[in-house]
N, C-alpha and C. Protein backbone atom coordinates (compact mmCIF):
# COMPACT_ATOMS: atom_id res chain seq x y z
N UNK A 1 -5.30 2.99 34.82
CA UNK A 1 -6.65 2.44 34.67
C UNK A 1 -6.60 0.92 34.50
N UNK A 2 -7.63 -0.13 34.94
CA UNK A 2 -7.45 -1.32 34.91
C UNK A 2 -7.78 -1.62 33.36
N UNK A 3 -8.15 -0.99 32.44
CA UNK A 3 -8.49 -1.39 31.34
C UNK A 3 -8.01 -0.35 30.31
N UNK A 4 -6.67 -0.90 29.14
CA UNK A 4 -5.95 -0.14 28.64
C UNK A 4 -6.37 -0.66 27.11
N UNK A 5 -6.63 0.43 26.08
CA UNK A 5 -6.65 -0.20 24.99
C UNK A 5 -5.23 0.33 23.95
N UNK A 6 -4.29 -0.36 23.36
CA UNK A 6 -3.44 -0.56 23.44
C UNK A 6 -3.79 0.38 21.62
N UNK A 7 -2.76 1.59 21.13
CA UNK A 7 -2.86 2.19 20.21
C UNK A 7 -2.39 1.31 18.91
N UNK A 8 -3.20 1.77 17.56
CA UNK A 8 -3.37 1.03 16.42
C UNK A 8 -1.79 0.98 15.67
N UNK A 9 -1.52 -0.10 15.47
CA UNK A 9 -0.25 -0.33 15.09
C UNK A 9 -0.37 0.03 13.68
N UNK A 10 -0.27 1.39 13.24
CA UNK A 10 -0.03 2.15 12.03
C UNK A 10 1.16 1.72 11.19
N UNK A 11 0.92 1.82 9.70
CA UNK A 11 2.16 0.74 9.29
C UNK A 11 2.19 2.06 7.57
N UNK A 12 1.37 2.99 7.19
CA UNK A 12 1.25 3.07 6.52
C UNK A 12 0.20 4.46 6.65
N UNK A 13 0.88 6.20 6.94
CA UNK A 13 -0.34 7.37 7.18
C UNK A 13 -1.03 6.56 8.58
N UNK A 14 -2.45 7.08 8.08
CA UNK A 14 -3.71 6.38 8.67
C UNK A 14 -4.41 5.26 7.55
N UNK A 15 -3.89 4.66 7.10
CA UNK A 15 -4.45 3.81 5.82
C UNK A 15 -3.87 2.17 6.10
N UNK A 16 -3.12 1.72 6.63
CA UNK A 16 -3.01 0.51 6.54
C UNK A 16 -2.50 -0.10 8.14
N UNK A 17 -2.83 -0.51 8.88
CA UNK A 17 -2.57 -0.76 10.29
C UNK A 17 -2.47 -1.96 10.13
N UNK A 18 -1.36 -2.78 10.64
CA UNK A 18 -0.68 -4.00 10.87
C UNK A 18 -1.80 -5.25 11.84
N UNK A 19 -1.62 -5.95 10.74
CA UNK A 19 -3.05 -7.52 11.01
C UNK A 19 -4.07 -6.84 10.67
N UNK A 20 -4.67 -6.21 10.28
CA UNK A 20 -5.59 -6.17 9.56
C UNK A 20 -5.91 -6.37 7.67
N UNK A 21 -7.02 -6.59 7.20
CA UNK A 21 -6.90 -6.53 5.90
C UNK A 21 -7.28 -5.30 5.60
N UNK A 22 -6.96 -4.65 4.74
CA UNK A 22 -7.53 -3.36 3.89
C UNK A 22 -7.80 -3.60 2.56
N UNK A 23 -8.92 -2.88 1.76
CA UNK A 23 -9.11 -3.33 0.22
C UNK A 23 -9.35 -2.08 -0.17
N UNK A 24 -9.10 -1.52 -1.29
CA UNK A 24 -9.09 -0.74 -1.94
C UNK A 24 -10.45 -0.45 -3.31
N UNK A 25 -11.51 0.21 -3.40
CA UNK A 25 -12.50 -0.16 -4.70
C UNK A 25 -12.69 0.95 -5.12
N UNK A 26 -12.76 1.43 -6.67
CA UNK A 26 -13.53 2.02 -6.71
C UNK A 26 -14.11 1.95 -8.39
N UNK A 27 -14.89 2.74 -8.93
CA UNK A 27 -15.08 2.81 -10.35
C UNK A 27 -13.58 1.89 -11.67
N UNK A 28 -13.84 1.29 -12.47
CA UNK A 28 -12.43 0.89 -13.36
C UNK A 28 -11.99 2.35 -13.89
N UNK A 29 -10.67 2.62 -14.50
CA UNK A 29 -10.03 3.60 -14.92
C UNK A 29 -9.86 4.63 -14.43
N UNK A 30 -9.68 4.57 -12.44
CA UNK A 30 -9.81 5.89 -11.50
C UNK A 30 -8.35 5.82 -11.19
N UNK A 31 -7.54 4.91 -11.85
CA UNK A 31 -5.91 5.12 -11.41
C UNK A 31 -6.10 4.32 -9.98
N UNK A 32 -6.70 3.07 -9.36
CA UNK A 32 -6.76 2.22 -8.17
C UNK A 32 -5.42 1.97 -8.41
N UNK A 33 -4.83 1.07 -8.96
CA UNK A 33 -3.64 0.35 -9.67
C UNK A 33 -2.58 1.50 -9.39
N UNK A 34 -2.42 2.49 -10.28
CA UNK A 34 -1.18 3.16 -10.53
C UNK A 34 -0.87 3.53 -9.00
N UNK A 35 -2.38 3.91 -7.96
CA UNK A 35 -2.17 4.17 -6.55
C UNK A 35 -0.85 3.27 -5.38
N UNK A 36 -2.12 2.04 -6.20
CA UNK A 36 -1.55 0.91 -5.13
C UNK A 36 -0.07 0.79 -4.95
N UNK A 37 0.19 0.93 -6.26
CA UNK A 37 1.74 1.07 -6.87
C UNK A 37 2.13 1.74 -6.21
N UNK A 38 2.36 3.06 -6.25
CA UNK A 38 3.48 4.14 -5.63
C UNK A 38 3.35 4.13 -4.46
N UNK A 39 2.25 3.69 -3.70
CA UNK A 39 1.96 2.54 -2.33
C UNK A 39 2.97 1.79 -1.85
N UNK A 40 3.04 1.04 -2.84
CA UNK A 40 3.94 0.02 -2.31
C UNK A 40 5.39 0.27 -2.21
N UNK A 41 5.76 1.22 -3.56
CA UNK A 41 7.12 1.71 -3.61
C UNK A 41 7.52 2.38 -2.46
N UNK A 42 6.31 3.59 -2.33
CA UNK A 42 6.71 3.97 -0.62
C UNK A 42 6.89 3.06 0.22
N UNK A 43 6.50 2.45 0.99
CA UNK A 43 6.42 1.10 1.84
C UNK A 43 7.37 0.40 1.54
N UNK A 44 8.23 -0.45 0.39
CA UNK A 44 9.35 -0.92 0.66
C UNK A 44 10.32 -0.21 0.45
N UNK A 45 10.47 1.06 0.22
CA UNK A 45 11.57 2.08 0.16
C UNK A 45 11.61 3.12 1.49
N UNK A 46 10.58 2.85 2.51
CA UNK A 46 10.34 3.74 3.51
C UNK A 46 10.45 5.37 3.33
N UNK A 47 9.77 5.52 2.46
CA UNK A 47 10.14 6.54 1.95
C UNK A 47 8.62 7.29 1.76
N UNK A 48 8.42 8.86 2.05
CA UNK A 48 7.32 9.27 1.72
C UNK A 48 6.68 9.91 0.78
N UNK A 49 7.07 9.36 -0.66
CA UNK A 49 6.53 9.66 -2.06
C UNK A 49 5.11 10.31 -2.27
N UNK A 50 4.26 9.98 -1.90
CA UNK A 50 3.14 10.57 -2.06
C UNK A 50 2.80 11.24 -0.62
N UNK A 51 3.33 11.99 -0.26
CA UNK A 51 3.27 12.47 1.33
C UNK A 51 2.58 11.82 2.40
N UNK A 52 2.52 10.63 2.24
CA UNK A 52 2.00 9.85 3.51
C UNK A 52 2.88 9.27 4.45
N UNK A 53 3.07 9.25 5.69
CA UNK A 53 4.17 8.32 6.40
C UNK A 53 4.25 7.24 6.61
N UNK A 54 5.22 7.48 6.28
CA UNK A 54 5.66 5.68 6.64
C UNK A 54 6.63 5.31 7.65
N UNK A 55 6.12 4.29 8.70
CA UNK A 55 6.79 4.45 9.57
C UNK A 55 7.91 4.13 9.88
N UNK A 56 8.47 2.82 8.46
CA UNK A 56 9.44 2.16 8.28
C UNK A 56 9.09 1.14 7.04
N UNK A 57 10.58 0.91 6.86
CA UNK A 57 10.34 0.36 5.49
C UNK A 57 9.96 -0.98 5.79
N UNK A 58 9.38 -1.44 4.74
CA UNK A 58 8.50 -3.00 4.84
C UNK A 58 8.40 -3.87 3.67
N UNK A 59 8.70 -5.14 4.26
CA UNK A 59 8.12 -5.99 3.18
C UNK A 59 6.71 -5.85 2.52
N UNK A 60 6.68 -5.85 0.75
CA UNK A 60 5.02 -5.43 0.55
C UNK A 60 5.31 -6.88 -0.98
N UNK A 61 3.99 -6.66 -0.38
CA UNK A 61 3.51 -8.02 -1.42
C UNK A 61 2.35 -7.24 -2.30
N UNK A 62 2.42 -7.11 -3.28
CA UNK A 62 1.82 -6.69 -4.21
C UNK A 62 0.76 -7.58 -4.80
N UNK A 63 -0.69 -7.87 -4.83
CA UNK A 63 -1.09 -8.73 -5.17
C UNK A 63 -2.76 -8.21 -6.19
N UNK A 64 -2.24 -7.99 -7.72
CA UNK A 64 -2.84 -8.06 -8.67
C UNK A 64 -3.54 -8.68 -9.61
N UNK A 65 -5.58 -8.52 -8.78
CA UNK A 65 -5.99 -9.37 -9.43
C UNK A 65 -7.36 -8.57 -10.69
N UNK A 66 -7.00 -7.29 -10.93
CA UNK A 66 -7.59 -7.42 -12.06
C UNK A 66 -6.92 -7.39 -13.39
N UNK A 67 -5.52 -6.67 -13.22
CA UNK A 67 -4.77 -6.97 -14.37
C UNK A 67 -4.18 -8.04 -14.82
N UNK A 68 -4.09 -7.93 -16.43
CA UNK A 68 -2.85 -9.13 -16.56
C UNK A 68 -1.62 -8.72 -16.54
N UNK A 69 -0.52 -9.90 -16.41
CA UNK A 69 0.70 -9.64 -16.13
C UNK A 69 1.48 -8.80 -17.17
N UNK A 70 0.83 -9.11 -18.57
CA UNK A 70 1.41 -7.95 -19.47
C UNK A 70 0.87 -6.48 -19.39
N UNK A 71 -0.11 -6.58 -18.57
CA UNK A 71 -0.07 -4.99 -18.16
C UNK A 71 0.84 -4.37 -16.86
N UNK A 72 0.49 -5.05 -15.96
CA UNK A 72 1.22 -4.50 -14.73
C UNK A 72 3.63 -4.85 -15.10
N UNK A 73 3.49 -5.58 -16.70
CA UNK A 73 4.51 -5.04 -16.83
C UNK A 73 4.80 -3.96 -17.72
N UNK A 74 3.93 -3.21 -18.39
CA UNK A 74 4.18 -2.55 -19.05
C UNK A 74 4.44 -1.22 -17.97
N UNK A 75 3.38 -1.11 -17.16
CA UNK A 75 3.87 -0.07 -15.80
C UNK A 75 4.71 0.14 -15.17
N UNK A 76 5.53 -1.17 -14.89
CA UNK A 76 6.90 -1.19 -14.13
C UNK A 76 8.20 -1.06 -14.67
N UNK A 77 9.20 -0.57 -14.44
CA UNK A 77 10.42 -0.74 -14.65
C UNK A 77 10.80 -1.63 -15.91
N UNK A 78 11.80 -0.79 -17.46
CA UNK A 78 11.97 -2.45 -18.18
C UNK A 78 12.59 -2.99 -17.58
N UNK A 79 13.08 -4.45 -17.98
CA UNK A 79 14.02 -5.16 -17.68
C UNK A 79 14.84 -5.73 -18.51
């Protein structure tokens, strides 16, 4: 066909497709955060933790702006 539309570069299930932005909202205290998290762990561990695929492992930038930093460390790993 002279006109091909070229399939969505999936990076993440059906939830996050490569160059695009995605945002996440919903009610405070629905677990958004703890989500995003095991999100991301999947994604740079390529790994499918919460049964979503992943198509490969990836750089993820984590970027938390309703917590403070003494919360999102109390969630993570000590050190």
């Amino acid at each position: 066909p002279p006109f091909c539309i070229a399939p969505r570069p999936w990076l993440y299930g059906e939830t996050l497709i490569g160059g695009q932005l995605s945002v996440l909202a919903a009610a405070g205290g629905t677990g958004k955060s703890a989500l995003v998290m095991a999100e991301a762990v999947a994604m740079a561990s390529g790994r499918s933790l919460l049964g979503t695929r992943v198509f490969q492992p990836l750089r993820v930038w984590l970027l938390a702006l309703e917590e403070p930093e003494q919360e999102i460390a109390r969630r993570g790993p000590s050190r």
